[in-house]
C-alpha atoms as a PDB file:
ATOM      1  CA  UNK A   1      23.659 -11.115  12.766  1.00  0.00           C
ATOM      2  CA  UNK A   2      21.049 -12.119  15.088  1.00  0.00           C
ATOM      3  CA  UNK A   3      18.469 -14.511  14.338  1.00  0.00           C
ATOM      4  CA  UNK A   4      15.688 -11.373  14.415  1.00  0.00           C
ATOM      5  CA  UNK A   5      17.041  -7.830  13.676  1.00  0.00           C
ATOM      6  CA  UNK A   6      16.564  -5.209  16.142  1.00  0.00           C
ATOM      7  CA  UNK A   7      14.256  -2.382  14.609  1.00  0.00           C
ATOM      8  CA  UNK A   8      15.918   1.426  15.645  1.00  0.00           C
ATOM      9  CA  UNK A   9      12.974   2.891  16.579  1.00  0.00           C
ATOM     10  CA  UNK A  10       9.813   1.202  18.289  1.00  0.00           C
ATOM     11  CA  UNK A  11       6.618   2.160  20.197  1.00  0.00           C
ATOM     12  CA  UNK A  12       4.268   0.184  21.722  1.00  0.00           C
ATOM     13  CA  UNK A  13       1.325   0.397  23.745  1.00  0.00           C
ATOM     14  CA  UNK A  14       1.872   4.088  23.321  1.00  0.00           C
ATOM     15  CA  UNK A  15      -0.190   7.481  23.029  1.00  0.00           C
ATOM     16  CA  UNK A  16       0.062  10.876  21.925  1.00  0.00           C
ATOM     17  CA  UNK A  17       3.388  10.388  20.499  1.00  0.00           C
ATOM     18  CA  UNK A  18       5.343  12.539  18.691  1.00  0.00           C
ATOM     19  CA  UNK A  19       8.043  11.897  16.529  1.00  0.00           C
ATOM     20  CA  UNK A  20       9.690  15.029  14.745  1.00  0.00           C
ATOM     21  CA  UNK A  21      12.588  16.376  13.345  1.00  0.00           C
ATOM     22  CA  UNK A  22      15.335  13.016  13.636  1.00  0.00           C
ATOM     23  CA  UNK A  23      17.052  11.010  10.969  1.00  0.00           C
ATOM     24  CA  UNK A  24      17.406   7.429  11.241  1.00  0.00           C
ATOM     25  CA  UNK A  25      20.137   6.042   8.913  1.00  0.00           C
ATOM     26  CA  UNK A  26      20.856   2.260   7.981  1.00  0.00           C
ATOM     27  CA  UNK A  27      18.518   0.456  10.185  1.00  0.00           C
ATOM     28  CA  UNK A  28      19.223  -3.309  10.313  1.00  0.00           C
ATOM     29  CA  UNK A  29      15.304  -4.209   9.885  1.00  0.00           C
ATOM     30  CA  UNK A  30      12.823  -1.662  10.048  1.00  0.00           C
ATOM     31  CA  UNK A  31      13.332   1.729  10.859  1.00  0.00           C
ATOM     32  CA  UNK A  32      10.590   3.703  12.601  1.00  0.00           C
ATOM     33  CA  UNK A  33       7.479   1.223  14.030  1.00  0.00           C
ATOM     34  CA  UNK A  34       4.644   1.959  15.836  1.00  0.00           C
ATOM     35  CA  UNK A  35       2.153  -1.331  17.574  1.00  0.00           C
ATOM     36  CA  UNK A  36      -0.827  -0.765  19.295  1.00  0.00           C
ATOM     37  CA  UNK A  37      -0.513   2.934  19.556  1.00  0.00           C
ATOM     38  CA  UNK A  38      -2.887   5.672  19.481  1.00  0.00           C
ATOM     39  CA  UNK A  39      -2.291   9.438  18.554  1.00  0.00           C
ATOM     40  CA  UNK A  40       0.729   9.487  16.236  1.00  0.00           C
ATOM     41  CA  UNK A  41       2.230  12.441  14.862  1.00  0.00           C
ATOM     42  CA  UNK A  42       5.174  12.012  13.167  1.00  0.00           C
ATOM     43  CA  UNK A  43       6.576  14.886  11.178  1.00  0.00           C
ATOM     44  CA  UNK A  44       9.888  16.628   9.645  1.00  0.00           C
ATOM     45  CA  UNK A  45      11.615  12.895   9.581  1.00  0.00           C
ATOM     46  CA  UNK A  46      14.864  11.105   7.294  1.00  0.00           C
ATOM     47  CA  UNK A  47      14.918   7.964   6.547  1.00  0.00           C
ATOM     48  CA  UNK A  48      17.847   6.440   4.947  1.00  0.00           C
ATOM     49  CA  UNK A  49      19.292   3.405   3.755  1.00  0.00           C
ATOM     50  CA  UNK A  50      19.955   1.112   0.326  1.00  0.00           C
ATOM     51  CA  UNK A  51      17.094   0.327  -1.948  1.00  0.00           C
ATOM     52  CA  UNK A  52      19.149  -3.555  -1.987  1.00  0.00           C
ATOM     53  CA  UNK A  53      18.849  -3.637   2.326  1.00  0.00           C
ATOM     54  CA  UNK A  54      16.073  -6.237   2.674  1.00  0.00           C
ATOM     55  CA  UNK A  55      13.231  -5.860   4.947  1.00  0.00           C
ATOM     56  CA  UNK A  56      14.442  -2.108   5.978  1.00  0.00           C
ATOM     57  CA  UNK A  57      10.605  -1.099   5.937  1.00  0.00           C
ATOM     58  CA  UNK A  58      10.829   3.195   6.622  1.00  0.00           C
ATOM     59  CA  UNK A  59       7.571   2.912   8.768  1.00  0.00           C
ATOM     60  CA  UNK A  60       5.740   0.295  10.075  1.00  0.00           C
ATOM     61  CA  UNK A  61       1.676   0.511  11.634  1.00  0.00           C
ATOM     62  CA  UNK A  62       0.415  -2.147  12.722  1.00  0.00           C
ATOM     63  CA  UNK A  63      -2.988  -2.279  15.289  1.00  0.00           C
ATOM     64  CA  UNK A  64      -2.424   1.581  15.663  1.00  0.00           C
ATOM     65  CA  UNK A  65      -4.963   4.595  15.300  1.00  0.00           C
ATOM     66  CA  UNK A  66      -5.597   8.432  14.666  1.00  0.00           C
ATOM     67  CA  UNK A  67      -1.918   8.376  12.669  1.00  0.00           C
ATOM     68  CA  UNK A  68      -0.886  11.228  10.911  1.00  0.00           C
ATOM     69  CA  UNK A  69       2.324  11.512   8.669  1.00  0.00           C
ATOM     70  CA  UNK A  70       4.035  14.558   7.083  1.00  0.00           C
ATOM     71  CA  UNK A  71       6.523  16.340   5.747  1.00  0.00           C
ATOM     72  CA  UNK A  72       8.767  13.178   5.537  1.00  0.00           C
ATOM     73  CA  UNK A  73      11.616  11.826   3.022  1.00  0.00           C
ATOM     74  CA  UNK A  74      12.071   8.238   3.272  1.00  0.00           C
ATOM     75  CA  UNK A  75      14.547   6.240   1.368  1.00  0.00           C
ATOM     76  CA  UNK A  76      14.727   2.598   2.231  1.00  0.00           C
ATOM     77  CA  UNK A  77      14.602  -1.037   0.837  1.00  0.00           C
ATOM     78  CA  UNK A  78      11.254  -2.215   1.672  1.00  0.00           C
ATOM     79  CA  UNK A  79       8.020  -0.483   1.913  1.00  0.00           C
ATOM     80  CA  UNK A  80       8.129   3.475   2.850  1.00  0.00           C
ATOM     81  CA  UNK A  81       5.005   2.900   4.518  1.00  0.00           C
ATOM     82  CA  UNK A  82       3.733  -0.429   5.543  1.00  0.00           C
ATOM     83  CA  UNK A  83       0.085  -0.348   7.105  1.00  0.00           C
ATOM     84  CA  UNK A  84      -0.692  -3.417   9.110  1.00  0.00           C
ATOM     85  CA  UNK A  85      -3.551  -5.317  10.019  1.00  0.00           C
ATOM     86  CA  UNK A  86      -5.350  -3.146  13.066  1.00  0.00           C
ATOM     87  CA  UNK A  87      -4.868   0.360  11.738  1.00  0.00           C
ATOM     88  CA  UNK A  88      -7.224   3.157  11.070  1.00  0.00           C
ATOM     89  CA  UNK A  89      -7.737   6.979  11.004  1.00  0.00           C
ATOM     90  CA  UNK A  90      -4.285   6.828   9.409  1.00  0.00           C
ATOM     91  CA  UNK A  91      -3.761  10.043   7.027  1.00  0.00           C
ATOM     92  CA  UNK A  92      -0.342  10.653   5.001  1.00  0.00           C
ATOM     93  CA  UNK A  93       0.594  13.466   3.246  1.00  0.00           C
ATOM     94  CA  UNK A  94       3.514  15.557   1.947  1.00  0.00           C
ATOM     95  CA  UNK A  95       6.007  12.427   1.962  1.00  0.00           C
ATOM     96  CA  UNK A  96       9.068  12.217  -0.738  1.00  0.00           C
ATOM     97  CA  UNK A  97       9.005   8.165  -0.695  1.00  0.00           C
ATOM     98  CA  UNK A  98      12.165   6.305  -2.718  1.00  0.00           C
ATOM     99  CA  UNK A  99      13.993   4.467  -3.305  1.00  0.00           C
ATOM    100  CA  UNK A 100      11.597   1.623  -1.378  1.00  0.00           C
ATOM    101  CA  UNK A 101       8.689  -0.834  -2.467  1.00  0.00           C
ATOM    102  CA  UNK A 102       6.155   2.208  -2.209  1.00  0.00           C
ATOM    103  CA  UNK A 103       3.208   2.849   0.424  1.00  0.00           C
ATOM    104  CA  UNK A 104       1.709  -0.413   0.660  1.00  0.00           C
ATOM    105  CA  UNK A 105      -1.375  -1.739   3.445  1.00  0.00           C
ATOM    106  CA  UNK A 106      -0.258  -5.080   3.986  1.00  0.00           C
ATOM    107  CA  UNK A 107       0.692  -7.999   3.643  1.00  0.00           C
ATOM    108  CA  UNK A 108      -2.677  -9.401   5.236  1.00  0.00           C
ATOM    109  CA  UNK A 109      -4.320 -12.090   6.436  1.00  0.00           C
ATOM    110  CA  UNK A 110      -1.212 -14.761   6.566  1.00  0.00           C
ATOM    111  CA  UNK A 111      -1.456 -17.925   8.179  1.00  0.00           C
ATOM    112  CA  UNK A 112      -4.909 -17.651   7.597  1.00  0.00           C
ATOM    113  CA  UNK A 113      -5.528 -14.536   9.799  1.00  0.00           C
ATOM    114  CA  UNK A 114      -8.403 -11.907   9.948  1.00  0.00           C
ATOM    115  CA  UNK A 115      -6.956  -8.685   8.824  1.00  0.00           C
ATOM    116  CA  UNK A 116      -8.839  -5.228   9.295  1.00  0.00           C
ATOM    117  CA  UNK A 117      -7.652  -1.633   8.259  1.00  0.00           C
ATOM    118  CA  UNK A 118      -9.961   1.584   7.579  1.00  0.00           C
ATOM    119  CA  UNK A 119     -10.236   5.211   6.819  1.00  0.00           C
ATOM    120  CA  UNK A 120      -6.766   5.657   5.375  1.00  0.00           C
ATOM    121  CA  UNK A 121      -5.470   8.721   3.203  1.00  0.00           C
ATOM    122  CA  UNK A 122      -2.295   9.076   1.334  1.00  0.00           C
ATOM    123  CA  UNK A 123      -2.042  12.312  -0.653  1.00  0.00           C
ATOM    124  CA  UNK A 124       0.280  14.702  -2.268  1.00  0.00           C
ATOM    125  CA  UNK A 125       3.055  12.261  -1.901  1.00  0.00           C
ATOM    126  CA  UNK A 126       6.090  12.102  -4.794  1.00  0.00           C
ATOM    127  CA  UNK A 127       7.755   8.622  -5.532  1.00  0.00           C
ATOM    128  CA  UNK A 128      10.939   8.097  -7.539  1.00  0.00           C
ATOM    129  CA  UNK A 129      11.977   5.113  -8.651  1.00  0.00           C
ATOM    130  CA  UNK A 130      10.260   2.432  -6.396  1.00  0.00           C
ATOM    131  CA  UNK A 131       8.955  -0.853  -6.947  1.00  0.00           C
ATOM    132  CA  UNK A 132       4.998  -0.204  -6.700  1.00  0.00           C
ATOM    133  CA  UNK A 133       3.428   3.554  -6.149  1.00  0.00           C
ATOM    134  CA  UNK A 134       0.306   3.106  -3.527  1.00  0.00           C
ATOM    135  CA  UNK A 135      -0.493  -0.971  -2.896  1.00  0.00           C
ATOM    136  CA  UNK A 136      -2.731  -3.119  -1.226  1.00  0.00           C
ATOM    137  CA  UNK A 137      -1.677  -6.906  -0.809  1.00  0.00           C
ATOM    138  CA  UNK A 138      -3.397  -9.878   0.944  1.00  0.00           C
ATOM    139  CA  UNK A 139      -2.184 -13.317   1.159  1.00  0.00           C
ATOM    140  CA  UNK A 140      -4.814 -16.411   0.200  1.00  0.00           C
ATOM    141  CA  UNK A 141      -6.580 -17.991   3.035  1.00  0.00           C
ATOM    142  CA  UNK A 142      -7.342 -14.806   5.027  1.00  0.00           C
ATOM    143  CA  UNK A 143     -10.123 -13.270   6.169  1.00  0.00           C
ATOM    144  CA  UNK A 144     -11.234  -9.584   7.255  1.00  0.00           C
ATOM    145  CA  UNK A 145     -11.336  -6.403   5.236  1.00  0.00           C
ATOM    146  CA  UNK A 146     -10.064  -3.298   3.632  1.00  0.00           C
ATOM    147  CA  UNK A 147     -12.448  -0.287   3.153  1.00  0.00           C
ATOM    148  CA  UNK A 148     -12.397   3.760   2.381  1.00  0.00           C
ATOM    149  CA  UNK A 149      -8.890   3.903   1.169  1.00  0.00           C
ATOM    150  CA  UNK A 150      -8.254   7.412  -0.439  1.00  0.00           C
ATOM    151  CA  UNK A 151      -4.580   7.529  -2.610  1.00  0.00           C
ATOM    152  CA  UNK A 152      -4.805  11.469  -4.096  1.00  0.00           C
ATOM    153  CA  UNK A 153      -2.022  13.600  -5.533  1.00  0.00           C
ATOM    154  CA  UNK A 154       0.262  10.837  -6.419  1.00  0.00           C
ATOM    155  CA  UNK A 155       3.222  12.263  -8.780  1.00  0.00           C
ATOM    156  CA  UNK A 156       5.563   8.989  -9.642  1.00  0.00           C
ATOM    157  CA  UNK A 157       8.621   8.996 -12.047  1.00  0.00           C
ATOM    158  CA  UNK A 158       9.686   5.524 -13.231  1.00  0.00           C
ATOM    159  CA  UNK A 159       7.848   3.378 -10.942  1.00  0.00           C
ATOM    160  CA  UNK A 160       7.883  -0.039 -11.895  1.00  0.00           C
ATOM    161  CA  UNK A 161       3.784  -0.492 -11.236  1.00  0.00           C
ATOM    162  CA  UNK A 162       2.427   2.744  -9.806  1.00  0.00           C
ATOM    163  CA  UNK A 163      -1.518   1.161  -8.675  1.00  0.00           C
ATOM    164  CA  UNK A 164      -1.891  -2.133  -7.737  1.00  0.00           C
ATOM    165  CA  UNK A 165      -4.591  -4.466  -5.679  1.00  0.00           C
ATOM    166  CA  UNK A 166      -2.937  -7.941  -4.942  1.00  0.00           C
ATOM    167  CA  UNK A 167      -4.936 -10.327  -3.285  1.00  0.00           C
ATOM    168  CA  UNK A 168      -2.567 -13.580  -4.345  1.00  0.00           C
ATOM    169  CA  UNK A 169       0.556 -11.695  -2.572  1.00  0.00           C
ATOM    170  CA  UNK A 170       3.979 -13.951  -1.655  1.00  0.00           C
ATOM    171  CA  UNK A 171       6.811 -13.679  -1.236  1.00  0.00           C
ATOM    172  CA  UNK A 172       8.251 -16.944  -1.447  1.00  0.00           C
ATOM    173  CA  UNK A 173       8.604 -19.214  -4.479  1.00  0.00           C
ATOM    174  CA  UNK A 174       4.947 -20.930  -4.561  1.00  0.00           C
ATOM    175  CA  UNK A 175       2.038 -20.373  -2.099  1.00  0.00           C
ATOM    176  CA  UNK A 176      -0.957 -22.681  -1.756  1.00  0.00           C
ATOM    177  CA  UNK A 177      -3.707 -21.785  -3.328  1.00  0.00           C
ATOM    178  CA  UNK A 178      -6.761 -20.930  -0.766  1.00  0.00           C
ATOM    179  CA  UNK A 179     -10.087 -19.509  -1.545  1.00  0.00           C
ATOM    180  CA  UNK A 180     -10.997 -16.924   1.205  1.00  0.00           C
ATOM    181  CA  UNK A 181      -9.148 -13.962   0.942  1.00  0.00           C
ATOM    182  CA  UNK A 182      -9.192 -10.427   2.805  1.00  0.00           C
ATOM    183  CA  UNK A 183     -11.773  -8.542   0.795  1.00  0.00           C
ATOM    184  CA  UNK A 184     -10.941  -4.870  -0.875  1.00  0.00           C
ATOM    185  CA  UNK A 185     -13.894  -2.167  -0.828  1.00  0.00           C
ATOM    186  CA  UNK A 186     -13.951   1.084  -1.148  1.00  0.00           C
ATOM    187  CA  UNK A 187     -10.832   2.603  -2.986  1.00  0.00           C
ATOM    188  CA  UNK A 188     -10.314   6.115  -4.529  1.00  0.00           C
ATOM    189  CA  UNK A 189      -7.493   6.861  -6.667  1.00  0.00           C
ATOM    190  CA  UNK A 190      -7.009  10.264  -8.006  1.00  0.00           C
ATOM    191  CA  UNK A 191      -4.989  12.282 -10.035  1.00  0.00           C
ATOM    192  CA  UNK A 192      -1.779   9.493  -9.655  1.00  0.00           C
ATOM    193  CA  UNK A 193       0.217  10.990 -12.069  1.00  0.00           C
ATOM    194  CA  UNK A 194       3.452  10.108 -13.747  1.00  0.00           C
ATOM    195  CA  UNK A 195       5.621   7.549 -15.591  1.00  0.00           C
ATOM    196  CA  UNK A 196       6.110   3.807 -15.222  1.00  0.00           C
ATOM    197  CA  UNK A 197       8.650   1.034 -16.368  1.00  0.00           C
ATOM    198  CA  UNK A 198       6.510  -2.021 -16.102  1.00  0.00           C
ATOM    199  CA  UNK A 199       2.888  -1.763 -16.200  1.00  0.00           C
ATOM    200  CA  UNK A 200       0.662   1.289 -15.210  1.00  0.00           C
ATOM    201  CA  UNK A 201      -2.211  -0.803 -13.198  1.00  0.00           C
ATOM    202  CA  UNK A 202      -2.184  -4.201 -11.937  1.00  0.00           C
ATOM    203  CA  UNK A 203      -5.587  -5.433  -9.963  1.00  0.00           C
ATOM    204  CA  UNK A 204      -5.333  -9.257  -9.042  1.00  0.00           C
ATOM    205  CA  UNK A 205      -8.679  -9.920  -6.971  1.00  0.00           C
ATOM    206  CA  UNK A 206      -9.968 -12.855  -5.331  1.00  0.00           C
ATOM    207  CA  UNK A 207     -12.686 -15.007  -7.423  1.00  0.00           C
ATOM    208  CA  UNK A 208     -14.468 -15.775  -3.855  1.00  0.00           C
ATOM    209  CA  UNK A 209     -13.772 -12.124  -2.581  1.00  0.00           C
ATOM    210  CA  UNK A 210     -13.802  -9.405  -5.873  1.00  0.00           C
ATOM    211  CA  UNK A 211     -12.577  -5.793  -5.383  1.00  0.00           C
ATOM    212  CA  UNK A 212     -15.364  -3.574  -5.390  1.00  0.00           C
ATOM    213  CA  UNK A 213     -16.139  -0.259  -4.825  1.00  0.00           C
ATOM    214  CA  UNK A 214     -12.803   1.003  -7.085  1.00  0.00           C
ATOM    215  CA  UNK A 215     -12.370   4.541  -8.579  1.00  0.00           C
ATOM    216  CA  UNK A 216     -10.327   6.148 -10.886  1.00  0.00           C
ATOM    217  CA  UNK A 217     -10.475   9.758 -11.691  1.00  0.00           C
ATOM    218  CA  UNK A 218      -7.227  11.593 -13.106  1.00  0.00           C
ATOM    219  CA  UNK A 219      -5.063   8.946 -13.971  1.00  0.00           C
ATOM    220  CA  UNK A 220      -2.445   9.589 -16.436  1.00  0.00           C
ATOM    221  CA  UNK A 221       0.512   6.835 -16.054  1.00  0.00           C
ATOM    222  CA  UNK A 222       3.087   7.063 -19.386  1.00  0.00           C
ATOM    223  CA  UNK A 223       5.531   4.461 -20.420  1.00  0.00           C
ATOM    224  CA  UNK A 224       9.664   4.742 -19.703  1.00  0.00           C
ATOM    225  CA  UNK A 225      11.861   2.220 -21.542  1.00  0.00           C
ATOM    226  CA  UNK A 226      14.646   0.980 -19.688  1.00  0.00           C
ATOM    227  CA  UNK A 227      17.167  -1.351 -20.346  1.00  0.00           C
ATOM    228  CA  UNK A 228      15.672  -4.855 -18.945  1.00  0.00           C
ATOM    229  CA  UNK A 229      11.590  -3.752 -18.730  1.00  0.00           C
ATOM    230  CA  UNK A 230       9.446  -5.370 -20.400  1.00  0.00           C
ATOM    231  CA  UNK A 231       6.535  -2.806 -20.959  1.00  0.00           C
ATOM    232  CA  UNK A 232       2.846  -4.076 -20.101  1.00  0.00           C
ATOM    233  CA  UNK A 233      -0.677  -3.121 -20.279  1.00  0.00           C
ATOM    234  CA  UNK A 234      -2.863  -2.883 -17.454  1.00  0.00           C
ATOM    235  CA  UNK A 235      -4.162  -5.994 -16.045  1.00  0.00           C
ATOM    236  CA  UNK A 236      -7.469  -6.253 -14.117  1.00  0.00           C
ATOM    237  CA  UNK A 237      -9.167  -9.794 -12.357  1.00  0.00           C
ATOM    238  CA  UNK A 238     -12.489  -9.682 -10.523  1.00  0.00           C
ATOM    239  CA  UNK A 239     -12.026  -5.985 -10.065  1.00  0.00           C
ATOM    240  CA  UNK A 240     -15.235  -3.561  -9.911  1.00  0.00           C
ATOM    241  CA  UNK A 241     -15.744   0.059  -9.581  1.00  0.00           C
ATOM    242  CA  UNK A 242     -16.067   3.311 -11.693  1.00  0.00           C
ATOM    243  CA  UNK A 243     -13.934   5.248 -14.277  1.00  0.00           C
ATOM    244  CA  UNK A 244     -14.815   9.134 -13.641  1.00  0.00           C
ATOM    245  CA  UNK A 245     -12.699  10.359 -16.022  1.00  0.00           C
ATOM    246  CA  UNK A 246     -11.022   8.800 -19.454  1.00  0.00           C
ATOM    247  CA  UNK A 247      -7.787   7.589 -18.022  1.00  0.00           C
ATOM    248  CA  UNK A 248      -4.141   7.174 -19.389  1.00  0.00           C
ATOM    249  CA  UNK A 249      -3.450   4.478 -20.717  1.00  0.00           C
ATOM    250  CA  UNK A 250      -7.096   3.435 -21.006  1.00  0.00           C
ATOM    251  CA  UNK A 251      -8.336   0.665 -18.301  1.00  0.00           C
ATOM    252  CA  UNK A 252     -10.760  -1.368 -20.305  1.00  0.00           C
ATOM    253  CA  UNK A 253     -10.135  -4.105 -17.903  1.00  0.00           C
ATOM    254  CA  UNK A 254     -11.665  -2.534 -15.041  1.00  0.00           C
ATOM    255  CA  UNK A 255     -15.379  -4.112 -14.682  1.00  0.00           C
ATOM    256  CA  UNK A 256     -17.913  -0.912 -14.226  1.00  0.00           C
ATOM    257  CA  UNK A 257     -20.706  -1.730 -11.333  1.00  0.00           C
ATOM    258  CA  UNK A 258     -20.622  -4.312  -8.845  1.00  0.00           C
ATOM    259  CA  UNK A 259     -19.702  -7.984  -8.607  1.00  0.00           C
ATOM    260  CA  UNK A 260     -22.944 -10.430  -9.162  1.00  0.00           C
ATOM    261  CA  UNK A 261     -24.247 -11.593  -6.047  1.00  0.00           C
ATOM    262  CA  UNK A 262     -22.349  -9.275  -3.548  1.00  0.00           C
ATOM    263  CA  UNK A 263     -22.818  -9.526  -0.440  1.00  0.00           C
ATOM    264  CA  UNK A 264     -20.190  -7.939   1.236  1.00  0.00           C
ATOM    265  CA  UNK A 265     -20.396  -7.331   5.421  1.00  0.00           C
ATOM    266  CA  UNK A 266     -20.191  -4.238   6.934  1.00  0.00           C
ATOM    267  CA  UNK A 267     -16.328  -3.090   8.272  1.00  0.00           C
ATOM    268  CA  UNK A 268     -18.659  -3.751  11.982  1.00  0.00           C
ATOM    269  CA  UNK A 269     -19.843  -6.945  11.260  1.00  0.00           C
ATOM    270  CA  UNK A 270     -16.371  -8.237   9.430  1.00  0.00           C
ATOM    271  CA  UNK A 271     -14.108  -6.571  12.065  1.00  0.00           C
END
């Protein structure tokens, strides 16, 4: 294989684009990518290959705007949805999403880059048997932000950890500790619904750079047993917010308010 894998699909620089009604099977790398592109419809689309084909992301935003995703199955072995650094006005709904890693914004802020993304919906969306549900991860060292992130409608059946914030993401053995980080503001999760395998709710905030702004309403995430899981509670660090309505399992660990001596930027002055 070549040193980088082609992607099968790719736009850039592009506008008003519409991609409908096509199946892409078996990409080598990522399937379906869109960079620096504004006015995205993409609708009535297959995505298929092995849940053990690395890096086969479904599809991939990354400094692109005004997105809107529907009516889509996508079956892959990376993230169903990975929202990059740059993106905005992106709003998902009515997407079947597994096998795959989940809808994740992220990874952000490697290398010690800013990362921005904004105004992002993901509703009425079914996963089955992927690795997280709806995720946000940010590497250590980065700066920039996340903010008004809506995840609504979320049915998942035996997903390993259905919510999660991770602002200590890698993906390598060890990565060196750093203490700015991309901070996470501003996240709504409602009525995710379902059964896990590993653990319901895992928020891993920065100390420097705490999660704020994070609420729950609806939750109810039950316990599966299989062979090989080791079943765990939720798990909360440095993460703030609200609990709307009692929740299942119950998230003690989520700290209600906001962090001492906050002082978070506006998305304007950050980004």
């Amino acid at each position: 294989m070549p040193r980088v894998k082609p992607t099968a699909l790719r736009f850039y620089g592009s506008s008003n684009v519409v991609v409908a009604g096509i199946k892409i099977v078996n990409s080598s790398q990522c399937h379906l990518k869109f960079d620096n592109c504004q006015g995205v419809l993409v609708h009535d689309l297959t995505i298929s290959s092995p849940e053990n084909s690395l890096n086969t992301d479904g599809i991939h935003l990354q400094n692109s705007k005004d997105v809107s995703i529907h009516h889509t199955n996508l079956a892959c072995g990376d993230d169903c949805i990975s929202i990059q650094t740059g993106c905005s006005n992106i709003y998902i709904h009515n997407v079947n999403c597994g096998p795959g890693h989940g809808i994740s914004i992220g990874g952000l802020g490697r290398d010690n880059t800013k990362a921005c993304v904004s105004n992002v919906t993901v509703r009425d969306v079914n996963m089955f048997r992927t690795m997280t549900g709806v995720r946000i991860k940010t590497w250590q060292g980065g700066i920039g932000l996340v903010q008004d992130i809506r995840f609504s409608n979320i049915q998942v059946s035996e997903v390993q950890t259905p919510i999660m914030i991770d602002q200590f993401y890698c993906d390598k053995r060890t990565c060196t500790n750093q203490t700015s980080a991309v901070a996470v503001s501003g996240v709504q999760y409602e009525n995710i619904r379902g059964t896990f395998t590993i653990k319901p709710l895992h928020f891993a905030c920065s100390d420097s750079s705490p999660c704020s702004g994070i609420t729950l309403t609806g939750v109810q995430l039950k316990p599966v047993q299989i062979a090989h899981y080791h079943l765990n509670n939720p798990f909360c660090w440095q993460a703030f917010g609200e609990l709307f309505t009692p929740t299942i399992p119950p998230i003690a660990c989520l700290q209600i308010g906001k962090p001492a001596g906050n002082n978070l930027q506006s998305y304007h002055d950050i980004c």
